[in-house]
PDB file of N, CA and C in Angstrom:
ATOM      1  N   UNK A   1     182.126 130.996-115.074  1.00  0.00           N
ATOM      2  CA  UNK A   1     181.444 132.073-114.376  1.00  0.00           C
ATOM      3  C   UNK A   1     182.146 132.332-113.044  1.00  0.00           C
ATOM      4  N   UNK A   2     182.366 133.323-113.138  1.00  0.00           N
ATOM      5  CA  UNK A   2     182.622 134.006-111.697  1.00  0.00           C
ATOM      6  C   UNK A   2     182.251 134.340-110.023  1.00  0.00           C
ATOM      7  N   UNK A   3     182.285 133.443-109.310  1.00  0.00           N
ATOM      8  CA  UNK A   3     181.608 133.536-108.128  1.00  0.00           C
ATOM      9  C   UNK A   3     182.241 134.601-107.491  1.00  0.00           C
ATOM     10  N   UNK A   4     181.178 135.406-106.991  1.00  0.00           N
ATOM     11  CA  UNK A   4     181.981 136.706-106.018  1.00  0.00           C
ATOM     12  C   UNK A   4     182.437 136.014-104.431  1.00  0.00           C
ATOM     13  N   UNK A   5     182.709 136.665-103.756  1.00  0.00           N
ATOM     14  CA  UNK A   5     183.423 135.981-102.170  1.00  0.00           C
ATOM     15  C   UNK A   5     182.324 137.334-101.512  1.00  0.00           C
ATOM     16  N   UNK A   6     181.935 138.130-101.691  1.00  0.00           N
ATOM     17  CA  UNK A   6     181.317 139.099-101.280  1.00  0.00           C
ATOM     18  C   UNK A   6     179.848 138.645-100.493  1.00  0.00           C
ATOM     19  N   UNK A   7     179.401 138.417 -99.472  1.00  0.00           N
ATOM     20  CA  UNK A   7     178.234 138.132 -98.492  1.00  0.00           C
ATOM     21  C   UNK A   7     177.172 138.764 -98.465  1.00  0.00           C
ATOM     22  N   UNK A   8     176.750 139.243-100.053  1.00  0.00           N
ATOM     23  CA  UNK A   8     175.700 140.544 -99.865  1.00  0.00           C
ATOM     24  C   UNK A   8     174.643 140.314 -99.064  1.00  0.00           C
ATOM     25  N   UNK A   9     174.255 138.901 -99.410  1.00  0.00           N
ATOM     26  CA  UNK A   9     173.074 138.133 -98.398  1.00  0.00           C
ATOM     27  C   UNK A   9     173.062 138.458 -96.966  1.00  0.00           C
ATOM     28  N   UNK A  10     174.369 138.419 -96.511  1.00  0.00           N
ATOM     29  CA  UNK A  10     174.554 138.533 -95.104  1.00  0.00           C
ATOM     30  C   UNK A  10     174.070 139.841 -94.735  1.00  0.00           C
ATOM     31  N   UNK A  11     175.071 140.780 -95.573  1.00  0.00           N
ATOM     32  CA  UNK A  11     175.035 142.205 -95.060  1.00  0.00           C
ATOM     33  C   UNK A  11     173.953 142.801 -95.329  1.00  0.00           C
ATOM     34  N   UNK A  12     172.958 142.655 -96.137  1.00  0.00           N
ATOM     35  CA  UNK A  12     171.257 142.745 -96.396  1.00  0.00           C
ATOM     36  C   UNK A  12     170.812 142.325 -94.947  1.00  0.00           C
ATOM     37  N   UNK A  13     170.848 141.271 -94.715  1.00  0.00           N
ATOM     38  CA  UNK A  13     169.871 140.661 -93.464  1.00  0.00           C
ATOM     39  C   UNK A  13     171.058 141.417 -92.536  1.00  0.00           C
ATOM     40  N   UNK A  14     171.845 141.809 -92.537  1.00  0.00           N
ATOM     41  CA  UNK A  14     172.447 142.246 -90.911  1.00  0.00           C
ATOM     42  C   UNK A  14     171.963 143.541 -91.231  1.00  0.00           C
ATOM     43  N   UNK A  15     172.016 144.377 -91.695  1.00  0.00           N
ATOM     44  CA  UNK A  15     170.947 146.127 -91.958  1.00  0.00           C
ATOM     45  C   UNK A  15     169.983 145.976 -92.027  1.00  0.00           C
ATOM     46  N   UNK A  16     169.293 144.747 -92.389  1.00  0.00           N
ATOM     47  CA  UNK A  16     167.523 144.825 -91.336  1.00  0.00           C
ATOM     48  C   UNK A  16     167.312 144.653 -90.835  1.00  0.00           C
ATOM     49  N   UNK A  17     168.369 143.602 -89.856  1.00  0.00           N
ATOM     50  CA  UNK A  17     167.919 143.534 -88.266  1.00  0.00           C
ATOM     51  C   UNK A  17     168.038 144.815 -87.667  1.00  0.00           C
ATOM     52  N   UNK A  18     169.334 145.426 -88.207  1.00  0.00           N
ATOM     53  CA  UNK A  18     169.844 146.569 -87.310  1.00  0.00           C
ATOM     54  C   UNK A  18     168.394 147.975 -87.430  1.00  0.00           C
ATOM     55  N   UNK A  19     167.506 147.884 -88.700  1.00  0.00           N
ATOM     56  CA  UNK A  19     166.175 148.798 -88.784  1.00  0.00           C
ATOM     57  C   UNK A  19     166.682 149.819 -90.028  1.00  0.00           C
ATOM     58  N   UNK A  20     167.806 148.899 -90.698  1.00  0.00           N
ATOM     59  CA  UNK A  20     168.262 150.036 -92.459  1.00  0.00           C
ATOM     60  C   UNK A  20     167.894 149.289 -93.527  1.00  0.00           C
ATOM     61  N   UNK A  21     167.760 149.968 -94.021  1.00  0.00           N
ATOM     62  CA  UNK A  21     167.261 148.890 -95.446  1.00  0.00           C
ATOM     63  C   UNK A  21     168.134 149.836 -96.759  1.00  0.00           C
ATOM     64  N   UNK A  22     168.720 148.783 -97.179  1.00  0.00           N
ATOM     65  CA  UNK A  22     169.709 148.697 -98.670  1.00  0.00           C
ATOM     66  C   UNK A  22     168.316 149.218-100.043  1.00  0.00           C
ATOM     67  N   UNK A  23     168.895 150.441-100.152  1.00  0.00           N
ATOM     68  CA  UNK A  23     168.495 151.269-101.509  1.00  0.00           C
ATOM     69  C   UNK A  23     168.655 150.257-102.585  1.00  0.00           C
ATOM     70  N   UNK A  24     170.204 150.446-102.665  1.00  0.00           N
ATOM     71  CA  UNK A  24     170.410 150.183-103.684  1.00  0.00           C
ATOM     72  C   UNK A  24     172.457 149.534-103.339  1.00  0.00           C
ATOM     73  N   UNK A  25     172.704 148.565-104.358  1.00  0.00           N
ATOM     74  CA  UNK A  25     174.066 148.109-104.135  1.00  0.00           C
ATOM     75  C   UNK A  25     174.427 147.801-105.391  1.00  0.00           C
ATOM     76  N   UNK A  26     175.806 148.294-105.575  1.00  0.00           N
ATOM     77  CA  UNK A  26     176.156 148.687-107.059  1.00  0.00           C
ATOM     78  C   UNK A  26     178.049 148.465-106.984  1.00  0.00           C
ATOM     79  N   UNK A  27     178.352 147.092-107.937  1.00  0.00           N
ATOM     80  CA  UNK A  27     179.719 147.119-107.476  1.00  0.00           C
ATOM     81  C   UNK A  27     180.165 146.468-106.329  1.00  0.00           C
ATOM     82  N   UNK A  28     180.748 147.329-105.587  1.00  0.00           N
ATOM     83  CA  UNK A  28     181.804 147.150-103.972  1.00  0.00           C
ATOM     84  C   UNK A  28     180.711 148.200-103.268  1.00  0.00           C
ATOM     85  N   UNK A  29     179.916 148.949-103.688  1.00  0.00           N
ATOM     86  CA  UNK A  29     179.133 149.879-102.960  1.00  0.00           C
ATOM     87  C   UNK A  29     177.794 149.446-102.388  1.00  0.00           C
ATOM     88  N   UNK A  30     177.260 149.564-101.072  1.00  0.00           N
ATOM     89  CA  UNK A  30     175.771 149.339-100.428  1.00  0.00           C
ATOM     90  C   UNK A  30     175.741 150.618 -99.761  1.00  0.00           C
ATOM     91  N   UNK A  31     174.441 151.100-100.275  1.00  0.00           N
ATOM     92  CA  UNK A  31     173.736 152.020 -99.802  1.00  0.00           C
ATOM     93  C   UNK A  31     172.672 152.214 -98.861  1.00  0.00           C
ATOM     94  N   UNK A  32     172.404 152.545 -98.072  1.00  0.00           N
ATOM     95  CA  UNK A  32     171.122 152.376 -97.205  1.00  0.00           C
ATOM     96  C   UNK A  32     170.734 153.757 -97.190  1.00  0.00           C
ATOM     97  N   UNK A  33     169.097 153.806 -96.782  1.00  0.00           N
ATOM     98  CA  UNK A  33     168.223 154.330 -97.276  1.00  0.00           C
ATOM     99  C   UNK A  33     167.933 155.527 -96.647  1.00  0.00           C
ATOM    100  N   UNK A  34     168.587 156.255 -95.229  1.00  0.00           N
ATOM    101  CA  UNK A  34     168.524 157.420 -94.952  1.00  0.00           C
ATOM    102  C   UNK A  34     169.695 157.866 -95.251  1.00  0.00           C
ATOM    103  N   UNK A  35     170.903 157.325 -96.300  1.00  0.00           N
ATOM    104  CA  UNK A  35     171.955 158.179 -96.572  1.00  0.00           C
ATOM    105  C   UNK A  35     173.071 158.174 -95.278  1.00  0.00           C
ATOM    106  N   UNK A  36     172.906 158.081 -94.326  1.00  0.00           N
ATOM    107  CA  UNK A  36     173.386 158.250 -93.049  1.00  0.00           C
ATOM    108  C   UNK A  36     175.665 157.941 -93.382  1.00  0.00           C
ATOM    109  N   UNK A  37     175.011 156.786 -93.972  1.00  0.00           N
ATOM    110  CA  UNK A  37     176.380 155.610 -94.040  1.00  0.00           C
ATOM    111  C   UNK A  37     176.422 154.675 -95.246  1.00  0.00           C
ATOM    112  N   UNK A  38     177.398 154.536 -95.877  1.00  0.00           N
ATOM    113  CA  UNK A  38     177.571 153.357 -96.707  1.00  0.00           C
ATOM    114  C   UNK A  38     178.110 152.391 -96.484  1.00  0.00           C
ATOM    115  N   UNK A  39     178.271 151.339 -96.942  1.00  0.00           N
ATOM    116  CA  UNK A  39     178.890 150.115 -96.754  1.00  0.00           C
ATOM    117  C   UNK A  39     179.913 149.725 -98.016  1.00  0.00           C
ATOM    118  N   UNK A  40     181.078 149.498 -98.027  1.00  0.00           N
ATOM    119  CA  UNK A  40     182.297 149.565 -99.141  1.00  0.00           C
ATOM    120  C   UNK A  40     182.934 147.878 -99.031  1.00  0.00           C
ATOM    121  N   UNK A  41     182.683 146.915-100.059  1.00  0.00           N
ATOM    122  CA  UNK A  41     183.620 145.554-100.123  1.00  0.00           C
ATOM    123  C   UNK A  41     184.672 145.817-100.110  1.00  0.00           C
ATOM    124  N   UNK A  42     185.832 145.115 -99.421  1.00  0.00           N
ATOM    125  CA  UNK A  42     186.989 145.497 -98.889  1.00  0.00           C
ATOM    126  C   UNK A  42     187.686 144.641 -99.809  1.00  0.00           C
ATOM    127  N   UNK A  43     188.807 144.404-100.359  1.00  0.00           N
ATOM    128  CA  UNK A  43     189.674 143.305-100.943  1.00  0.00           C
ATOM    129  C   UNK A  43     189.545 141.984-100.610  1.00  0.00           C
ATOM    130  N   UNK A  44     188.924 141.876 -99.514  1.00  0.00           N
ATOM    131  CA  UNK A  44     189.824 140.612 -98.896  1.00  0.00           C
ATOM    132  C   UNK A  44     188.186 139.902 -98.070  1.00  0.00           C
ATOM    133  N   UNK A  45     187.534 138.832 -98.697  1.00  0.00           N
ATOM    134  CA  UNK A  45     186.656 138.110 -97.450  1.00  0.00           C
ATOM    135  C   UNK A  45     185.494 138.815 -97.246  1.00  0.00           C
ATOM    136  N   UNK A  46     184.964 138.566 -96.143  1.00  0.00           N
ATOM    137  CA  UNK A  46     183.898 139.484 -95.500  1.00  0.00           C
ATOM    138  C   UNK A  46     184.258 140.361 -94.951  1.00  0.00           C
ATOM    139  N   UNK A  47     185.394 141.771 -94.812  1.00  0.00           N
ATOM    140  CA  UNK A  47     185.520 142.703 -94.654  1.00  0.00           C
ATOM    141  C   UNK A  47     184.985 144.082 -95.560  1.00  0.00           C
ATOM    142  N   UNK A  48     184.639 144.672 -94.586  1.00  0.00           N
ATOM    143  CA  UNK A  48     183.335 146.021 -95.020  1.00  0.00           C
ATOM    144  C   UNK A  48     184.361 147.154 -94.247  1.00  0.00           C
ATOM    145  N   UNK A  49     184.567 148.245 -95.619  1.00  0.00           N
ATOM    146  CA  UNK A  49     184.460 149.443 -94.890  1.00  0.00           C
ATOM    147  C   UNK A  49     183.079 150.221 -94.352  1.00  0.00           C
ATOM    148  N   UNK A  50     183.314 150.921 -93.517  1.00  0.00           N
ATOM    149  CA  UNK A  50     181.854 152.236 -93.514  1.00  0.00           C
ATOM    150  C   UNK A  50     182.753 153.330 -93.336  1.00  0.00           C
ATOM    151  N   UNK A  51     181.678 154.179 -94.120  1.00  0.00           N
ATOM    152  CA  UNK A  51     182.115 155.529 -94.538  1.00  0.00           C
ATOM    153  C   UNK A  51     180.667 156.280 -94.123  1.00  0.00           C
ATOM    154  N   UNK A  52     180.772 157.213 -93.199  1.00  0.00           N
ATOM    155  CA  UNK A  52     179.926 157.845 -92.789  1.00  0.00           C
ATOM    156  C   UNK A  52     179.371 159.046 -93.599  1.00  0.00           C
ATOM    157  N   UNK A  53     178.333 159.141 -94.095  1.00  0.00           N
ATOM    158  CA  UNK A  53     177.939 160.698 -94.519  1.00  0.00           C
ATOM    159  C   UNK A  53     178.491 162.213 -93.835  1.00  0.00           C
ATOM    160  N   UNK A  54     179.048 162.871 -95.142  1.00  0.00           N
ATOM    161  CA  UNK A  54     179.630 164.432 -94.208  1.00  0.00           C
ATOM    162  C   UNK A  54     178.804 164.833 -93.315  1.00  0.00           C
ATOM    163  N   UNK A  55     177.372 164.824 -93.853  1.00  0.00           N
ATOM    164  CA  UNK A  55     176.234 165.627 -92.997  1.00  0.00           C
ATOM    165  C   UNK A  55     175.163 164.436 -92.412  1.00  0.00           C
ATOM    166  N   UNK A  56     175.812 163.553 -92.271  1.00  0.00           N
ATOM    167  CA  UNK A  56     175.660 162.430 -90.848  1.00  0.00           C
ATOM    168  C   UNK A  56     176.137 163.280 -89.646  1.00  0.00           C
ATOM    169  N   UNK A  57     174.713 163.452 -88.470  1.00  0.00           N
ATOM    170  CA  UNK A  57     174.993 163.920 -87.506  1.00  0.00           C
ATOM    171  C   UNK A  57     175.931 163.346 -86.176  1.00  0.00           C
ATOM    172  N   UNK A  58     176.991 163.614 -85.592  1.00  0.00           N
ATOM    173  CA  UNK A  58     178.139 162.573 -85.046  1.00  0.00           C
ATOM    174  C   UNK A  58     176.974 161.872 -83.917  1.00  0.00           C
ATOM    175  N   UNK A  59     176.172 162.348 -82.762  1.00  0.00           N
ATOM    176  CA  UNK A  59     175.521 160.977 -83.173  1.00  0.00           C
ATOM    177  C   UNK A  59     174.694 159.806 -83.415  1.00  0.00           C
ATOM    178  N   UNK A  60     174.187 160.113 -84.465  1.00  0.00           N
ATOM    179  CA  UNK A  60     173.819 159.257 -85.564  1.00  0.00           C
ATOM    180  C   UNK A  60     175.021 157.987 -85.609  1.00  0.00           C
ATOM    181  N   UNK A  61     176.104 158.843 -86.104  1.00  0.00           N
ATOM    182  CA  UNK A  61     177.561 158.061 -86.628  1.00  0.00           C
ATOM    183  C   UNK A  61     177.480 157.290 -85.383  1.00  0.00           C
ATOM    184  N   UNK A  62     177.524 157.605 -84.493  1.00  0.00           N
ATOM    185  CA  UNK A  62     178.798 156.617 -82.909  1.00  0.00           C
ATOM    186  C   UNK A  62     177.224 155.531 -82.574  1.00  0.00           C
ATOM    187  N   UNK A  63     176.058 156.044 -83.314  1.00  0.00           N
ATOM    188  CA  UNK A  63     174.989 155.160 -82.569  1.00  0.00           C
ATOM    189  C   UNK A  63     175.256 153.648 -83.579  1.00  0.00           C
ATOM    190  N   UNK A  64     175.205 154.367 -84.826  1.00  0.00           N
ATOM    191  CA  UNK A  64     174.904 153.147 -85.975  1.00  0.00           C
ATOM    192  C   UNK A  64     176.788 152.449 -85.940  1.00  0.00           C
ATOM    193  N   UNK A  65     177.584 152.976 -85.691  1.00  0.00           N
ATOM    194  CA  UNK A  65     178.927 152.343 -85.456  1.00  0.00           C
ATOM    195  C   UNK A  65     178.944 151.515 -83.990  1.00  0.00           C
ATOM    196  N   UNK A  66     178.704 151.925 -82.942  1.00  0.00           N
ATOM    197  CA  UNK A  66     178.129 150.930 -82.149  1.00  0.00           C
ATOM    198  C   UNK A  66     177.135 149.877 -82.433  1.00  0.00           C
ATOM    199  N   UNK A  67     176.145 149.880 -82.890  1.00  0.00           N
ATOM    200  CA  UNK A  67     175.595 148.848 -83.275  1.00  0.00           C
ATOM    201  C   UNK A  67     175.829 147.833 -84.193  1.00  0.00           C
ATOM    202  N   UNK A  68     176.426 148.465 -85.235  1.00  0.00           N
ATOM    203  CA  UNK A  68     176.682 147.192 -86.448  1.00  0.00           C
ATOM    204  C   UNK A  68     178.020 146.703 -86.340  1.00  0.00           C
ATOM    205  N   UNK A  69     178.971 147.463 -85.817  1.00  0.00           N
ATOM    206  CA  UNK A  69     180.208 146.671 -85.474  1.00  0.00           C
ATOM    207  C   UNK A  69     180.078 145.258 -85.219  1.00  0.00           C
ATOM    208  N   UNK A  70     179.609 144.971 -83.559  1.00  0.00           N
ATOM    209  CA  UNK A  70     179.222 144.120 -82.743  1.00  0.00           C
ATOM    210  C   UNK A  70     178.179 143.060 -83.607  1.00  0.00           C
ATOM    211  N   UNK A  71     176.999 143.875 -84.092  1.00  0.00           N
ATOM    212  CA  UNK A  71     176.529 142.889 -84.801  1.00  0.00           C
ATOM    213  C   UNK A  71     176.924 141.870 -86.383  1.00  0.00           C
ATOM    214  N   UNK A  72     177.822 142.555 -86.864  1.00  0.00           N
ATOM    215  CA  UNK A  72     178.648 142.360 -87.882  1.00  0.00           C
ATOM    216  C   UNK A  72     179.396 141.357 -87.292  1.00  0.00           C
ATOM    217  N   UNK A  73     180.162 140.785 -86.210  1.00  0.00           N
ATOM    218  CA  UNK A  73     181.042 140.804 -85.798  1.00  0.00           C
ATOM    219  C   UNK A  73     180.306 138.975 -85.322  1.00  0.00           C
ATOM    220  N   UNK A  74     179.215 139.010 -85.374  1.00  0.00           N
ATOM    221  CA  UNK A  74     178.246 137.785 -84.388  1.00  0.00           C
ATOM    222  C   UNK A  74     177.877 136.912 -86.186  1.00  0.00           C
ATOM    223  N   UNK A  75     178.046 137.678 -87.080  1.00  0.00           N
ATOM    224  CA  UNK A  75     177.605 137.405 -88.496  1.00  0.00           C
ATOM    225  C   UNK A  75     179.001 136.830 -89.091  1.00  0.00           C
ATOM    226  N   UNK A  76     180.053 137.132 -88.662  1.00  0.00           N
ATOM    227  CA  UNK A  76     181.317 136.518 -88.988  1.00  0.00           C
ATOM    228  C   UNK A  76     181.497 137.189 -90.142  1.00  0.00           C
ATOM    229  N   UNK A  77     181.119 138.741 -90.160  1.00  0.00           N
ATOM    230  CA  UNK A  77     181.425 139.949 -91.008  1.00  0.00           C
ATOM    231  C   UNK A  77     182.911 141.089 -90.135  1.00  0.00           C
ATOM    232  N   UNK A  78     182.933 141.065 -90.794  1.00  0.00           N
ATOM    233  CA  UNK A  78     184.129 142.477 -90.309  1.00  0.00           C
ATOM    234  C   UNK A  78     183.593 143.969 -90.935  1.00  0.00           C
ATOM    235  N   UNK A  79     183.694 145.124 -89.910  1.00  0.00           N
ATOM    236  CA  UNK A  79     183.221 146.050 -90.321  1.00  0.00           C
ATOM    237  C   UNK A  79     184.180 147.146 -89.538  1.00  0.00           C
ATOM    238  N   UNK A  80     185.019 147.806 -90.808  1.00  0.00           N
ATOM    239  CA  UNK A  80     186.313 148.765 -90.189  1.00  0.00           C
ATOM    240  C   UNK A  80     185.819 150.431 -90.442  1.00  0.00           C
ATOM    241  N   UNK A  81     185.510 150.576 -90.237  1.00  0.00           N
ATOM    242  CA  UNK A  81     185.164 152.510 -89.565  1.00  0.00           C
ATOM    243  C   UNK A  81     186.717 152.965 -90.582  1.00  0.00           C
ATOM    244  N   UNK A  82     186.470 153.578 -92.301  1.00  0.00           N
ATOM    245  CA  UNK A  82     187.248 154.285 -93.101  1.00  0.00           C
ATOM    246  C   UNK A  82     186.962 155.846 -92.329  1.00  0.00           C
ATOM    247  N   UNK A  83     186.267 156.339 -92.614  1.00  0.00           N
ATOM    248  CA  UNK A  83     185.847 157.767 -92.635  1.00  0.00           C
ATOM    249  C   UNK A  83     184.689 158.057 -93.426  1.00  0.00           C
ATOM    250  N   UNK A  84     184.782 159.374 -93.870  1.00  0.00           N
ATOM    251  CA  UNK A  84     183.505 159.643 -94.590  1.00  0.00           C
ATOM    252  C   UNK A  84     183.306 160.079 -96.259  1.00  0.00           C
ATOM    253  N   UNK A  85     181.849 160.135 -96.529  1.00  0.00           N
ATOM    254  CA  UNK A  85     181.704 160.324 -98.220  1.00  0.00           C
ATOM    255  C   UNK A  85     181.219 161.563 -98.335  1.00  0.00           C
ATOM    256  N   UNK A  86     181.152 162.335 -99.366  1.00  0.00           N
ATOM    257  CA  UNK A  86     180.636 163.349 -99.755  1.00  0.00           C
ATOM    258  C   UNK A  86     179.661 162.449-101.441  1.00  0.00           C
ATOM    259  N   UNK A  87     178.237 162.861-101.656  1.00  0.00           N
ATOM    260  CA  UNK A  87     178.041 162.823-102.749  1.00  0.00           C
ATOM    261  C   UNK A  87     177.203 163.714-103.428  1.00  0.00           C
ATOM    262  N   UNK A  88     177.929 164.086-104.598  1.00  0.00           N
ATOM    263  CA  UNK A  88     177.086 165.570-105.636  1.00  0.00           C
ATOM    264  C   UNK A  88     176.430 164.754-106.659  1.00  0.00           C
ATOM    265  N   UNK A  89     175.464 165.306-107.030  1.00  0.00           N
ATOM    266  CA  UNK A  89     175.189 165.236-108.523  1.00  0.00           C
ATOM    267  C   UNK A  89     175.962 166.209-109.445  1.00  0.00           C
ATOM    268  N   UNK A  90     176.392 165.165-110.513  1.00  0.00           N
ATOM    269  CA  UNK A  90     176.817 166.135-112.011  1.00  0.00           C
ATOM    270  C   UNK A  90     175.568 166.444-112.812  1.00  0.00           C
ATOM    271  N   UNK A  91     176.054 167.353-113.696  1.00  0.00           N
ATOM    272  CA  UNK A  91     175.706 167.910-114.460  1.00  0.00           C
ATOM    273  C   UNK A  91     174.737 166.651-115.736  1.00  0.00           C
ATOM    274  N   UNK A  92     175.789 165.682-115.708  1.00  0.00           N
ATOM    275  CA  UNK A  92     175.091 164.756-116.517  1.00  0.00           C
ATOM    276  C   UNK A  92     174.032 163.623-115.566  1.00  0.00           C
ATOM    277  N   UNK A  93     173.684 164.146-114.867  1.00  0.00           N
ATOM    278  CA  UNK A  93     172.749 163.398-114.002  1.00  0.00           C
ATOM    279  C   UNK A  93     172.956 162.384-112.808  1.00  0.00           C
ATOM    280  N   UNK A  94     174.675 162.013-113.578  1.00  0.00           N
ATOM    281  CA  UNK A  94     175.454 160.826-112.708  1.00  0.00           C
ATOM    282  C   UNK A  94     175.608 161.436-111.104  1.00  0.00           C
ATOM    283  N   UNK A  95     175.843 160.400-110.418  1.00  0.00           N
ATOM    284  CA  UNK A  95     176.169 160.931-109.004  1.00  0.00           C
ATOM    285  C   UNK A  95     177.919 161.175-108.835  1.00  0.00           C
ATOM    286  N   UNK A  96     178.618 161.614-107.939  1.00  0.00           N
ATOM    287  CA  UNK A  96     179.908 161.287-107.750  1.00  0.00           C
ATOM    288  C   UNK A  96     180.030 161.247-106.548  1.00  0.00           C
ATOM    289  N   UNK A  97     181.078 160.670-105.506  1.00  0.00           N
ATOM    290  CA  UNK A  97     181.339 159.676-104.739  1.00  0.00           C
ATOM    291  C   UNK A  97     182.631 160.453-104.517  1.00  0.00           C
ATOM    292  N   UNK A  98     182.182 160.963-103.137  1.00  0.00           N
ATOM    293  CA  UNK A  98     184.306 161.486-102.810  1.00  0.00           C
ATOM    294  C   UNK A  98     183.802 161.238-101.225  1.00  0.00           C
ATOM    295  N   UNK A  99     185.180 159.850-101.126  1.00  0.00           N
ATOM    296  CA  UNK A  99     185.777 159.511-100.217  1.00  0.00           C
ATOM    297  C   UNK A  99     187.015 160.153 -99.327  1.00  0.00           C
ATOM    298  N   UNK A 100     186.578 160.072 -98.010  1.00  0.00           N
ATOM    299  CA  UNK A 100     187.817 160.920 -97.281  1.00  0.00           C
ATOM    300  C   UNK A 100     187.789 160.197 -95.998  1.00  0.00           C
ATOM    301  N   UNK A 101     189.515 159.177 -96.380  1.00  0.00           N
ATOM    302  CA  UNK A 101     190.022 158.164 -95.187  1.00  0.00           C
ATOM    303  C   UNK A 101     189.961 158.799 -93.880  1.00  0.00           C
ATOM    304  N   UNK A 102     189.958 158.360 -92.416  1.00  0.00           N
ATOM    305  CA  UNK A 102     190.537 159.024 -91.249  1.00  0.00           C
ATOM    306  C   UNK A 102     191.872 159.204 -91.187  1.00  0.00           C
TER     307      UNK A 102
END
């Protein structure tokens, strides 16, 4: 069996201290619950991208990127600021997921 290296535990309890709470986490993907921002498993350790919502207000973005950096950071998490997501629904009900690096 396969042990992941991935800290979901951590990054759960570090988005409820911070006042977000995880929808749903699927994969390399964590979601939290006003949409605002996601959270992306990085290759390597406890490194996290965030990817900000298009229609995340900027700031919203610079408040919740100030905060979880630092607190990420006290958790012995890493958290690197990618850019942002766009997500549609298809036609077949599925969601889709378009990422756009800085």
């Amino acid at each position: 069996m396969e042990h992941s290296q991935r800290p979901l535990g951590n990054v759960m309890q570090l988005l409820e201290e911070l006042g977000h709470e995880v929808t749903y986490a699927y994969d390399d993907l964590i979601f939290v619950n006003d949409n605002d921002f996601l959270l992306q498993f990085a290759n390597t350790g406890p490194t996290l991208n965030l990817f900000f919502n298009q229609s995340c207000l900027k700031k919203t973005a610079d408040d919740v990127e100030q905060s979880i950096i630092p607190a990420a950071d006290r958790k012995g998490l890493s958290i690197v600021k990618k850019g942002h997501y766009n997500v549609s629904e298809q036609a077949d009900e599925n969601l889709r997921i378009e990422f756009f690096e800085n």
